[in-house]
N, C-alpha and C. Protein backbone atom coordinates (compact mmCIF):
# COMPACT_ATOMS: atom_id res chain seq x y z
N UNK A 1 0.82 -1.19 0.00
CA UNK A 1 0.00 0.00 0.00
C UNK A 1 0.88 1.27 0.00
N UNK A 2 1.94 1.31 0.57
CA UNK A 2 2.73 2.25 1.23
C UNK A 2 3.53 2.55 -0.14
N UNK A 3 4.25 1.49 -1.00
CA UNK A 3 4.51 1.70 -2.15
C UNK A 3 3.64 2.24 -3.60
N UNK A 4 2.74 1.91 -3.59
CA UNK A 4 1.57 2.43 -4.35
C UNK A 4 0.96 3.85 -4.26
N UNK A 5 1.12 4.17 -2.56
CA UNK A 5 0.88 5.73 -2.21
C UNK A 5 2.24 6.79 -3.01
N UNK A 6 3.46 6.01 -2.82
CA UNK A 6 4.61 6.70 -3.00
C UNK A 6 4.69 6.97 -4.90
N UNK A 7 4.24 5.92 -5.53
CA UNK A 7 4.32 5.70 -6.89
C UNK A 7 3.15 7.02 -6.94
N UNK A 8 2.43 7.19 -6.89
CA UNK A 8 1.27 7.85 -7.27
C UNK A 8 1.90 9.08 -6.83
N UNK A 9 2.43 9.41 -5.85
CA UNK A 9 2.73 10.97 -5.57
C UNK A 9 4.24 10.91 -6.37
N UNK A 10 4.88 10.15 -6.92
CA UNK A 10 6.16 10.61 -7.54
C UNK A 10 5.98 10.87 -8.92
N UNK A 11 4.43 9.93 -9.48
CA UNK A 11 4.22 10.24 -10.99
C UNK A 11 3.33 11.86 -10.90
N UNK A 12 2.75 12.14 -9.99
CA UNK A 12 2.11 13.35 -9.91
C UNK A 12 3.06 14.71 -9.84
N UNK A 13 4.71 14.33 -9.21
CA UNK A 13 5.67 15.42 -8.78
C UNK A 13 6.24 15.49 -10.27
N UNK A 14 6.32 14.44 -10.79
CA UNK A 14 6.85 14.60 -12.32
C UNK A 14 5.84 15.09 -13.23
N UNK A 15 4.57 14.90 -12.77
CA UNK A 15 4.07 15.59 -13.87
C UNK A 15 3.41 17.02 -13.76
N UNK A 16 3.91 17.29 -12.64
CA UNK A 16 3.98 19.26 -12.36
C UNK A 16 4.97 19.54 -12.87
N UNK A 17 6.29 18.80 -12.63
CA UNK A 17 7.59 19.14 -13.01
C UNK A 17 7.51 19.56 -14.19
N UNK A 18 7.06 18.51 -15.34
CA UNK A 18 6.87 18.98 -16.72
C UNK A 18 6.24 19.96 -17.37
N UNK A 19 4.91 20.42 -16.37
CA UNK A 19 4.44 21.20 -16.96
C UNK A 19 4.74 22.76 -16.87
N UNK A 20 5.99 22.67 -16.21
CA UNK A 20 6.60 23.87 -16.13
C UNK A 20 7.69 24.71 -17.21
N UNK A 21 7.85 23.84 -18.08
CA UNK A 21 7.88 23.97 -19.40
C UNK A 21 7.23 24.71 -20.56
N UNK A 22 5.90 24.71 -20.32
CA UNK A 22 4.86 25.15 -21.05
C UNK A 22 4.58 26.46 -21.17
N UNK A 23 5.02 26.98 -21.77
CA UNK A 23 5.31 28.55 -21.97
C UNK A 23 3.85 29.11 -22.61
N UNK A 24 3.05 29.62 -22.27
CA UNK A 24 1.63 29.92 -22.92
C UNK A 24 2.25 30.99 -24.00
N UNK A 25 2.33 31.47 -25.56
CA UNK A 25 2.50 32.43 -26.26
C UNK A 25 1.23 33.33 -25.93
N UNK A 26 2.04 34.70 -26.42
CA UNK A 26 1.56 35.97 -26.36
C UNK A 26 1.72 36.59 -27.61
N UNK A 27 0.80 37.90 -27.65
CA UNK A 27 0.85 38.18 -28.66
C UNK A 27 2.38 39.34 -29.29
N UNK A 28 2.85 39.30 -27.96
CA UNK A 28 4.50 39.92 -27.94
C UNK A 28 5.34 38.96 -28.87
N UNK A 29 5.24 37.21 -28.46
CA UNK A 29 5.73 36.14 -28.93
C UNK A 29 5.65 36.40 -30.70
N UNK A 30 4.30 36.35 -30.81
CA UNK A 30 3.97 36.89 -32.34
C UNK A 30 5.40 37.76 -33.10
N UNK A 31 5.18 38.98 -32.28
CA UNK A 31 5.47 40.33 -33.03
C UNK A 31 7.18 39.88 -33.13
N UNK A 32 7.45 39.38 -31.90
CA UNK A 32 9.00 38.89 -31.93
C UNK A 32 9.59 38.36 -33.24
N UNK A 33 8.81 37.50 -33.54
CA UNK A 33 9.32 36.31 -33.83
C UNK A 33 8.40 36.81 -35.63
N UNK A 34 7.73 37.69 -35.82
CA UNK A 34 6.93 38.15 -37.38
C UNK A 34 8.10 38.26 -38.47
N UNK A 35 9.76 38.73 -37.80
CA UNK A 35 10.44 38.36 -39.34
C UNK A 35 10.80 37.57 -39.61
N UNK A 36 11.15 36.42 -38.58
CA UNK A 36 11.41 34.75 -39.23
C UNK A 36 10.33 34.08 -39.59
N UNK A 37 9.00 34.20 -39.07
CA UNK A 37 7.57 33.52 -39.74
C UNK A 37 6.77 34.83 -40.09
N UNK A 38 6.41 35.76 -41.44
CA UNK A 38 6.41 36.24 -41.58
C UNK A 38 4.66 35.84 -41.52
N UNK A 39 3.69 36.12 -41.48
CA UNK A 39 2.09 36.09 -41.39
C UNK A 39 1.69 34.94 -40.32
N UNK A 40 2.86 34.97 -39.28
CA UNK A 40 2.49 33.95 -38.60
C UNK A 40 1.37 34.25 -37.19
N UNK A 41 0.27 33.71 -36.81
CA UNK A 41 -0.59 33.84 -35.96
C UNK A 41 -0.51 33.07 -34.63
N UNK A 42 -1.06 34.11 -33.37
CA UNK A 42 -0.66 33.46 -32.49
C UNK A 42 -1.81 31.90 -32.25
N UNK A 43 -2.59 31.41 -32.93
CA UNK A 43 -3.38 30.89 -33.25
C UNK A 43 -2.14 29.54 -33.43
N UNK A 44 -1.79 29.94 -34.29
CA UNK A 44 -0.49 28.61 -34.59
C UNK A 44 -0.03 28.16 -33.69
N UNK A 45 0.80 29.54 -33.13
CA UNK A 45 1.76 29.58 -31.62
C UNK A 45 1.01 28.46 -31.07
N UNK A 46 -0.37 28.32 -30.52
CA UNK A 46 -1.51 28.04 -29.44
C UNK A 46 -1.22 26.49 -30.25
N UNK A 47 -1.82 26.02 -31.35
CA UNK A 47 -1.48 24.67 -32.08
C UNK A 47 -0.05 24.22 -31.90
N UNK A 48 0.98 24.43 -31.99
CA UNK A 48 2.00 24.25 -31.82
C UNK A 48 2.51 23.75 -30.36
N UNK A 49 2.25 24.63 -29.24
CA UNK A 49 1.84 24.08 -27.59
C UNK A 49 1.53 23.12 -27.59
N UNK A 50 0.28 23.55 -28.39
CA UNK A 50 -0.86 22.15 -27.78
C UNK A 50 0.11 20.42 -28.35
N UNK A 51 0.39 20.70 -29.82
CA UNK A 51 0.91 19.51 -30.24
C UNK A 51 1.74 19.11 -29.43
N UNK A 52 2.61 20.09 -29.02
CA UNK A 52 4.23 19.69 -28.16
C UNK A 52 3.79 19.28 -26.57
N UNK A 53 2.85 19.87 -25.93
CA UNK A 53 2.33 18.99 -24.67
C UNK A 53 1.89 17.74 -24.62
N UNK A 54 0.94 17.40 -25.85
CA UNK A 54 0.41 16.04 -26.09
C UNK A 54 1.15 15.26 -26.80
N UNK A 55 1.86 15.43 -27.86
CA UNK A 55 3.14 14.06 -28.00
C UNK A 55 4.08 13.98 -27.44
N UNK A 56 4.73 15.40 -27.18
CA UNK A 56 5.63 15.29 -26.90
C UNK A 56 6.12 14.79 -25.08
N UNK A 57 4.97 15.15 -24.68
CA UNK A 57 4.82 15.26 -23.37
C UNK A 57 4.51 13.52 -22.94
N UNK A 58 4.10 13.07 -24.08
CA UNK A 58 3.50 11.62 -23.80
C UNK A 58 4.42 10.56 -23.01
N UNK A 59 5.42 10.68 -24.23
CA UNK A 59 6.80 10.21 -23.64
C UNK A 59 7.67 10.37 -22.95
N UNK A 60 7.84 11.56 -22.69
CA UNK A 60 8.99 12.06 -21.98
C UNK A 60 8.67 13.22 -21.14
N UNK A 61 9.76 13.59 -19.98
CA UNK A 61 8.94 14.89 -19.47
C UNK A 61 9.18 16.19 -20.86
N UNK A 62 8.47 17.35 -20.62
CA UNK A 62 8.74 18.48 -21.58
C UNK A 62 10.16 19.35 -21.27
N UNK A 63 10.35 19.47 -22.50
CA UNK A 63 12.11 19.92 -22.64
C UNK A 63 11.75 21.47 -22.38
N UNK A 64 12.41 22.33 -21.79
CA UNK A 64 12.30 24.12 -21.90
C UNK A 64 12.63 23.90 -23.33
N UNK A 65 11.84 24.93 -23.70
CA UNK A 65 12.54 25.15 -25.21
C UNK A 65 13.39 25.93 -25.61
N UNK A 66 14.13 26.70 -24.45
CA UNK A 66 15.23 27.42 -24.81
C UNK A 66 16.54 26.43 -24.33
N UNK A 67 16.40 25.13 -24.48
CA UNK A 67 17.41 24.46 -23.52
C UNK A 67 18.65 23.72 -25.03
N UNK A 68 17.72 24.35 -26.03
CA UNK A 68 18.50 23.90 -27.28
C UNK A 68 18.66 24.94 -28.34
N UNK A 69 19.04 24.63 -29.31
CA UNK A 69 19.36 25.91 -30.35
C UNK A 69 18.25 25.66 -31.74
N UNK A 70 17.75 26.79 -32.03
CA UNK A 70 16.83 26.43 -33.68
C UNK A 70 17.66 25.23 -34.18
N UNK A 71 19.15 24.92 -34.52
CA UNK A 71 19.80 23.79 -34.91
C UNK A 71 18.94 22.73 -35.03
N UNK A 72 19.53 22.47 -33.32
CA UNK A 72 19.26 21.67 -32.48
C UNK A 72 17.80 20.82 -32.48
N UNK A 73 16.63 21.95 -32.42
CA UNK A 73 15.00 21.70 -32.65
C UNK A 73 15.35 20.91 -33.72
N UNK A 74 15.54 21.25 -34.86
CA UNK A 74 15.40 21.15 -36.16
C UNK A 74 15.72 19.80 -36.85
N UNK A 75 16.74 18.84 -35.50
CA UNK A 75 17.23 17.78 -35.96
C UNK A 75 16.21 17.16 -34.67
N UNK A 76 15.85 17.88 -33.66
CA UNK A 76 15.12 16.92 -32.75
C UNK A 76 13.74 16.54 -33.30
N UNK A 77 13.03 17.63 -33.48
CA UNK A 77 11.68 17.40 -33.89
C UNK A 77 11.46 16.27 -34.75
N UNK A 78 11.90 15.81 -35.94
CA UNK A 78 11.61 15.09 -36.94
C UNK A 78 12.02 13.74 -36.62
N UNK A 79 13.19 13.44 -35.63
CA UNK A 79 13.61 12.44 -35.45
C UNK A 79 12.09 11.90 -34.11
N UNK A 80 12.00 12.67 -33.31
CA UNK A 80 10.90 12.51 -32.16
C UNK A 80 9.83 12.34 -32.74
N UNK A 81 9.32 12.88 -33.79
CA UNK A 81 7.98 12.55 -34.41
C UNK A 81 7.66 11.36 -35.63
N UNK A 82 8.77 10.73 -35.97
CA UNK A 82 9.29 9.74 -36.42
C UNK A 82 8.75 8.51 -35.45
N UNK A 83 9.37 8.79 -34.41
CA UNK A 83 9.02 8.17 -33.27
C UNK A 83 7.28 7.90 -32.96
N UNK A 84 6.83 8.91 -32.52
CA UNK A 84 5.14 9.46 -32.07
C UNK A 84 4.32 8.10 -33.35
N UNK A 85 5.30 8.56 -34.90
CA UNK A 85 4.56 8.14 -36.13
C UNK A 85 4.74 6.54 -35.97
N UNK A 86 5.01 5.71 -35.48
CA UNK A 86 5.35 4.20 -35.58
C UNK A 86 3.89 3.48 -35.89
N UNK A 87 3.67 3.86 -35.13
CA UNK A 87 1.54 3.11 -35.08
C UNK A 87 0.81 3.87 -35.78
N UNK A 88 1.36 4.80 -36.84
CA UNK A 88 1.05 5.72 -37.72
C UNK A 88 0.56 6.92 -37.95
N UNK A 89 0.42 7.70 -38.63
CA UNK A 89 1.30 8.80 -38.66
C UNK A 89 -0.17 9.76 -37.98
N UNK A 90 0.52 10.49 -36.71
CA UNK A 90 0.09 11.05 -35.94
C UNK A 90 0.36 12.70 -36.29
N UNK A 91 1.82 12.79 -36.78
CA UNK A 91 2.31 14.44 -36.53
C UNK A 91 2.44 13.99 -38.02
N UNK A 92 2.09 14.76 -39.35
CA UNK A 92 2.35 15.22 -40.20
C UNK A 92 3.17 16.41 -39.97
N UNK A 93 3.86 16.58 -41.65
CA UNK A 93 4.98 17.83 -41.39
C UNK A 93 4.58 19.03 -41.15
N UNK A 94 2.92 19.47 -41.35
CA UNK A 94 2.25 20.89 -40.98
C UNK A 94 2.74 20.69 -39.26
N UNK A 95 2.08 19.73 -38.75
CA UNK A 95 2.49 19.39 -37.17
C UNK A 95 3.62 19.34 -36.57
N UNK A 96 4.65 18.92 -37.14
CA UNK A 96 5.74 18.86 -36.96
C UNK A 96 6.17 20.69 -37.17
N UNK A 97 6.05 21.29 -37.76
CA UNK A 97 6.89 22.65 -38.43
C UNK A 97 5.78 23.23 -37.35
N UNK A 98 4.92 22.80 -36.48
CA UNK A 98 4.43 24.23 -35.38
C UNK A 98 4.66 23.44 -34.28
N UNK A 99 5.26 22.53 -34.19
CA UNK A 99 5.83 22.17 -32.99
C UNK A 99 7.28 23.15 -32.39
N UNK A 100 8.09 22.80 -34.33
CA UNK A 100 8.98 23.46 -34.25
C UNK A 100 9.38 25.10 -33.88
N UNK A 101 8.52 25.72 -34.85
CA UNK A 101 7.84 27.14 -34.83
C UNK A 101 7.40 27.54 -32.84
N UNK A 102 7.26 26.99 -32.67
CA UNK A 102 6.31 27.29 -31.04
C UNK A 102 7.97 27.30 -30.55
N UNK A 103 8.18 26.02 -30.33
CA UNK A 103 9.86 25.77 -29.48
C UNK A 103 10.98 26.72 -29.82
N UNK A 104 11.11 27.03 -31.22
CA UNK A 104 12.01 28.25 -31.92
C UNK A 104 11.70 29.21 -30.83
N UNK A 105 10.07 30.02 -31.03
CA UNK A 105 9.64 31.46 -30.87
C UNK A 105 9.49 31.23 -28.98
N UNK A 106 9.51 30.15 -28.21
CA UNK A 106 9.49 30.42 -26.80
C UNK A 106 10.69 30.39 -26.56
N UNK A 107 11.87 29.71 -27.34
CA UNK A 107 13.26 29.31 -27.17
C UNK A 107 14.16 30.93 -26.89
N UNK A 108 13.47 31.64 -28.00
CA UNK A 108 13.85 32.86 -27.96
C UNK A 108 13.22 34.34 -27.36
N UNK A 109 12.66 33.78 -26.10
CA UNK A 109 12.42 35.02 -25.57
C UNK A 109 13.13 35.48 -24.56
């Protein structure tokens, strides 16, 4: 019993942990970030979150997204959603490129 109490409060401490990650965009985020995605909406920004909490989050805890470089995203994302895609294809490349897009534009604030 005593182990089962402990499991349950250590998966609950990890999963606050993660969600501290989750950077909500603004519409500052937008304006920042309007000359590398040029007509880009914070609407996306908001899709992009959302994708990166729910796959990404599935597996693993959530990465800060300033904890890597645009590079860096750029070789992670596709290889991770590669992954997500095994039981088939979940993140198409629209999904994938506002995963990326979100992690870029919070990476850099």
């Amino acid at each position: 019993m005593k182990t089962a109490i402990l499991l349950y409060a250590l998966l609950f401490l990890v999963s606050c942990a993660s969600t501290k990650m989750v950077i909500t965009p603004t519409n500052a985020d937008v304006d920042r970030i309007a000359a590398k995605y040029p007509g880009y909406t914070l609407q996306q920004l908001d899709q992009g979150k959302t994708l990166f909490t729910t796959h990404c989050g599935n597996c693993h805890g959530l990465k800060n997204p300033a904890s890597k470089s645009e590079e860096q995203w750029q070789k992670i994302v596709p290889r991770m959603a590669a992954k997500v895609n095994k039981k088939g294809e979940v993140l198409n490349a629209d999904g994938q490129e506002l995963i990326l897009r979100y992690l870029v534009t919070m990476g850099s604030r």
